[in-house]
Protein backbone atom coordinates (compact mmCIF):
# COMPACT_ATOMS: atom_id res chain seq x y z
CA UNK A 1 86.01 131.26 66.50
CA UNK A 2 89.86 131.43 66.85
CA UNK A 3 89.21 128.59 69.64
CA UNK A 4 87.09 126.66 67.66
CA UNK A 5 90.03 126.34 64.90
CA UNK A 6 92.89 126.27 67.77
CA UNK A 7 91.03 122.99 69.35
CA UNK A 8 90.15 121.30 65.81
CA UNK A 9 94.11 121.66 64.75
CA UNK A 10 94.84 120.56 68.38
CA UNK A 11 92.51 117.10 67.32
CA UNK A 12 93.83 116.68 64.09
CA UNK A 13 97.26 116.45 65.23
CA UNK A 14 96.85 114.30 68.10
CA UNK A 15 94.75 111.77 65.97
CA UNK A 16 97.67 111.86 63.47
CA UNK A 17 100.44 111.17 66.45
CA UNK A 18 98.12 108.74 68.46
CA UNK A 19 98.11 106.09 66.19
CA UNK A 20 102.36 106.41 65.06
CA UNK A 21 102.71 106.21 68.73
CA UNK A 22 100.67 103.01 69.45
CA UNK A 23 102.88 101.56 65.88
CA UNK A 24 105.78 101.75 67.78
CA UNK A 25 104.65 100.26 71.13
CA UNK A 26 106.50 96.59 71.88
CA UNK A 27 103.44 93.61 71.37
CA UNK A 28 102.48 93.22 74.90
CA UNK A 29 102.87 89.22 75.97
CA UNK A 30 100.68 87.71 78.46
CA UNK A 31 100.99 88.31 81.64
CA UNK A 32 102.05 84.62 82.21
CA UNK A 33 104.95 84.76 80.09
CA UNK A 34 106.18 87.66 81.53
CA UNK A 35 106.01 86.56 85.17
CA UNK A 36 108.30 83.40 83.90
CA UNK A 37 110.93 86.05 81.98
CA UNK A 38 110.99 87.58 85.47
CA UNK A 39 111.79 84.72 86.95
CA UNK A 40 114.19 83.50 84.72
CA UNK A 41 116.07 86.34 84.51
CA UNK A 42 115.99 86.79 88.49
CA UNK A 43 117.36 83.37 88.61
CA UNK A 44 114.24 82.18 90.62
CA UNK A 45 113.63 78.96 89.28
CA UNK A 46 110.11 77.72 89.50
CA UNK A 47 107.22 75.30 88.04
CA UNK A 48 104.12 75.68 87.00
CA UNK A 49 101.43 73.60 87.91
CA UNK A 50 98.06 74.81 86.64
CA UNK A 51 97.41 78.07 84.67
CA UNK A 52 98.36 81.38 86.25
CA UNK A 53 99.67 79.44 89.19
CA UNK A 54 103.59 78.75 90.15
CA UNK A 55 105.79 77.33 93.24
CA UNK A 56 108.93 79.08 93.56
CA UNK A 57 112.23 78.87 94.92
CA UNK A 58 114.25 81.90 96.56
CA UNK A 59 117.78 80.96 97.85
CA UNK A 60 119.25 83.65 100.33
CA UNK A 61 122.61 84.66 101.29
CA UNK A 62 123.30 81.89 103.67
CA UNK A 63 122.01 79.10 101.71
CA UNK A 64 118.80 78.98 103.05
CA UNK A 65 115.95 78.56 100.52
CA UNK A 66 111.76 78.50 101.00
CA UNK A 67 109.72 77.68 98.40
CA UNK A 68 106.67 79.64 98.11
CA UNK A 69 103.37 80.02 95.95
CA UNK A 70 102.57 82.61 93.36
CA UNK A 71 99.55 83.51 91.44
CA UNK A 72 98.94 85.91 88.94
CA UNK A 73 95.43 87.60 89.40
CA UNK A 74 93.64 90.22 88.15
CA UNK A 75 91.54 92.86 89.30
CA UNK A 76 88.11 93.94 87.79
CA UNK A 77 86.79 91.79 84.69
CA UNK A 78 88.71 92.33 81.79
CA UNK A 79 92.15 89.64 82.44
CA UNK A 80 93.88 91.28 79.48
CA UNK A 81 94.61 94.49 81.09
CA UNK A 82 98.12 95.15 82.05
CA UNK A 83 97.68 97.72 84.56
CA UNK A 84 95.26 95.84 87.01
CA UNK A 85 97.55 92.43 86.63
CA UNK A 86 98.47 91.57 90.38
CA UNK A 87 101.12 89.25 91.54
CA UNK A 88 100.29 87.44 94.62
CA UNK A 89 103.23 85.14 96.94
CA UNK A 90 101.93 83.47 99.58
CA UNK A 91 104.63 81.93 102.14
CA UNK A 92 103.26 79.01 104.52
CA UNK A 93 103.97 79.94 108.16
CA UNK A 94 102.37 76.43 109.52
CA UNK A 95 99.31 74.63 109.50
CA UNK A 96 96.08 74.13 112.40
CA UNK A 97 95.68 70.84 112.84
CA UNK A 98 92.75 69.14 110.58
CA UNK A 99 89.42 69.46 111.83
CA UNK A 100 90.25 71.67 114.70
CA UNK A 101 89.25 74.92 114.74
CA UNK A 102 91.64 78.06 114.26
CA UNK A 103 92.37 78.84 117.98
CA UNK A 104 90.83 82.45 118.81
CA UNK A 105 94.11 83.58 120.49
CA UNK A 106 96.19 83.27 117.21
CA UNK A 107 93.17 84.89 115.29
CA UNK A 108 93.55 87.91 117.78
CA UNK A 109 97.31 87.52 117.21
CA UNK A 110 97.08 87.66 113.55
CA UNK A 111 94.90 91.12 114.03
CA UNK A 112 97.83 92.97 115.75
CA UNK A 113 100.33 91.36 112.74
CA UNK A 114 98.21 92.46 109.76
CA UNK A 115 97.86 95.83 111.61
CA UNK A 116 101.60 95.76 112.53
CA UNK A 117 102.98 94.53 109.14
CA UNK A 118 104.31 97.12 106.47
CA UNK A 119 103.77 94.97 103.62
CA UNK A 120 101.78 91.71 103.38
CA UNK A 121 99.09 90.43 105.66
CA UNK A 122 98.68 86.85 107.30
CA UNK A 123 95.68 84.54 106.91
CA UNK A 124 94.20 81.27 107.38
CA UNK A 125 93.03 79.55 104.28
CA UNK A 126 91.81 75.66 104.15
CA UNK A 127 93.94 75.10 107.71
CA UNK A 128 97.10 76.85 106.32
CA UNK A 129 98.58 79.95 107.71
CA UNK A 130 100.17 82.02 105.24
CA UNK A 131 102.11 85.23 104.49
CA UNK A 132 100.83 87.04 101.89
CA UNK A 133 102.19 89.89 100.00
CA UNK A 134 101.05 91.37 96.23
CA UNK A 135 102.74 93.17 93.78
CA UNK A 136 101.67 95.44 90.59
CA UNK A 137 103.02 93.16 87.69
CA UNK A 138 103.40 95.83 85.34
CA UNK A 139 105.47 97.99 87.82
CA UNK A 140 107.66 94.67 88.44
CA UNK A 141 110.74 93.96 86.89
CA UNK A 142 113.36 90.88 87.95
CA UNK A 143 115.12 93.02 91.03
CA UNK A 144 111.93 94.06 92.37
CA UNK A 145 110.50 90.56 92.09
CA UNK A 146 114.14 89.03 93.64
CA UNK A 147 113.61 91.33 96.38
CA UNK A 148 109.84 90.68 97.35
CA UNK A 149 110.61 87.36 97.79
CA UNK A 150 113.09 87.89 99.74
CA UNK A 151 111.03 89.89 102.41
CA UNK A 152 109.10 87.46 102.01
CA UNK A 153 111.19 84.64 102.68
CA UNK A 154 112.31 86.86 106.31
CA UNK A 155 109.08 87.80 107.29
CA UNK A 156 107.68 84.34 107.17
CA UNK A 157 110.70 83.01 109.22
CA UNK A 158 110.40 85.55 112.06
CA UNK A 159 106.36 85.07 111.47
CA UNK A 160 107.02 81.39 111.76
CA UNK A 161 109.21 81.71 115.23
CA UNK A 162 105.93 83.52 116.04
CA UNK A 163 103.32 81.65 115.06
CA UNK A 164 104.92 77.69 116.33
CA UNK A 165 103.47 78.24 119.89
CA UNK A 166 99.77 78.67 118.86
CA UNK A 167 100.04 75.63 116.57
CA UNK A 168 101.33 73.49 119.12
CA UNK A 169 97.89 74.55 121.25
């Protein structure tokens, strides 16, 4: 019986502190405006062409800059939830020729990369090859997003060095 009360007090105070809690909570903003505070305040600047979807510029060190793709995604169903918001960068590495095929020696090389990489993967969508790499947006803050493009920005450049000798085919 002592349980009984022990677990109903245990209740009763939780439903008392769950709801102050949630009060005090910042207003979550989309997921959309968030990505473009990042990038603003990571001094990324960047457009957005259609919904969810933005081209990028990252400027390293030496002056070099790539512009790159970024789309915010979601996984599962429900688009409002923060935790399973994705951020996705995609860096072009080069293009196959139209209407040629993908040659089967840079699909087997792009099998040893994706198994080789630490981060990211490399496909072939619509002709282009691209670097891909994704990101948890609610574990992301300006540095972290500065930073992944970055490695991004390196990886596709030694990728690219790579990756010039089966387009040429």
């Amino acid at each position: 019986m002592r349980s009984v009360r022990l677990l109903a007090l245990f209740l009763a105070v939780l439903g008392a502190v769950l709801p102050a809690a949630s009060q005090k909570q910042p207003a979550q903003q989309p997921a959309g405006k968030k990505l473009e505070v990042l990038f603003t305040t990571a001094e990324i600047p960047f457009t957005k062409p259609e919904e969810g979807s933005y081209v990028a510029v990252i400027t390293v060190e030496d002056n070099e800059s790539e512009r790159f793709h970024v789309l915010l995604t979601t996984i599962g169903s429900d688009p409002n939830n923060e935790k399973l918001q994705v951020i996705q960068m995609y860096f072009l590495l080069g293009r196959v020729p139209k209407d040629t095929q993908v040659p089967i020696a840079l699909i087997k090389q792009i099998a040893e990369w994706n198994a080789s990489l630490t981060l990211g993967k490399v496909a072939v969508f619509n002709n282009a090859v691209m670097y891909m790499s994704s990101s948890w947006l609610a574990r992301t803050d300006a540095e972290t997003l500065a930073q992944d493009a970055v490695l991004g920005h390196y990886v596709s450049q030694d990728l690219r060095k790579e990756i010039a000798p089966y387009l040429k085919q």
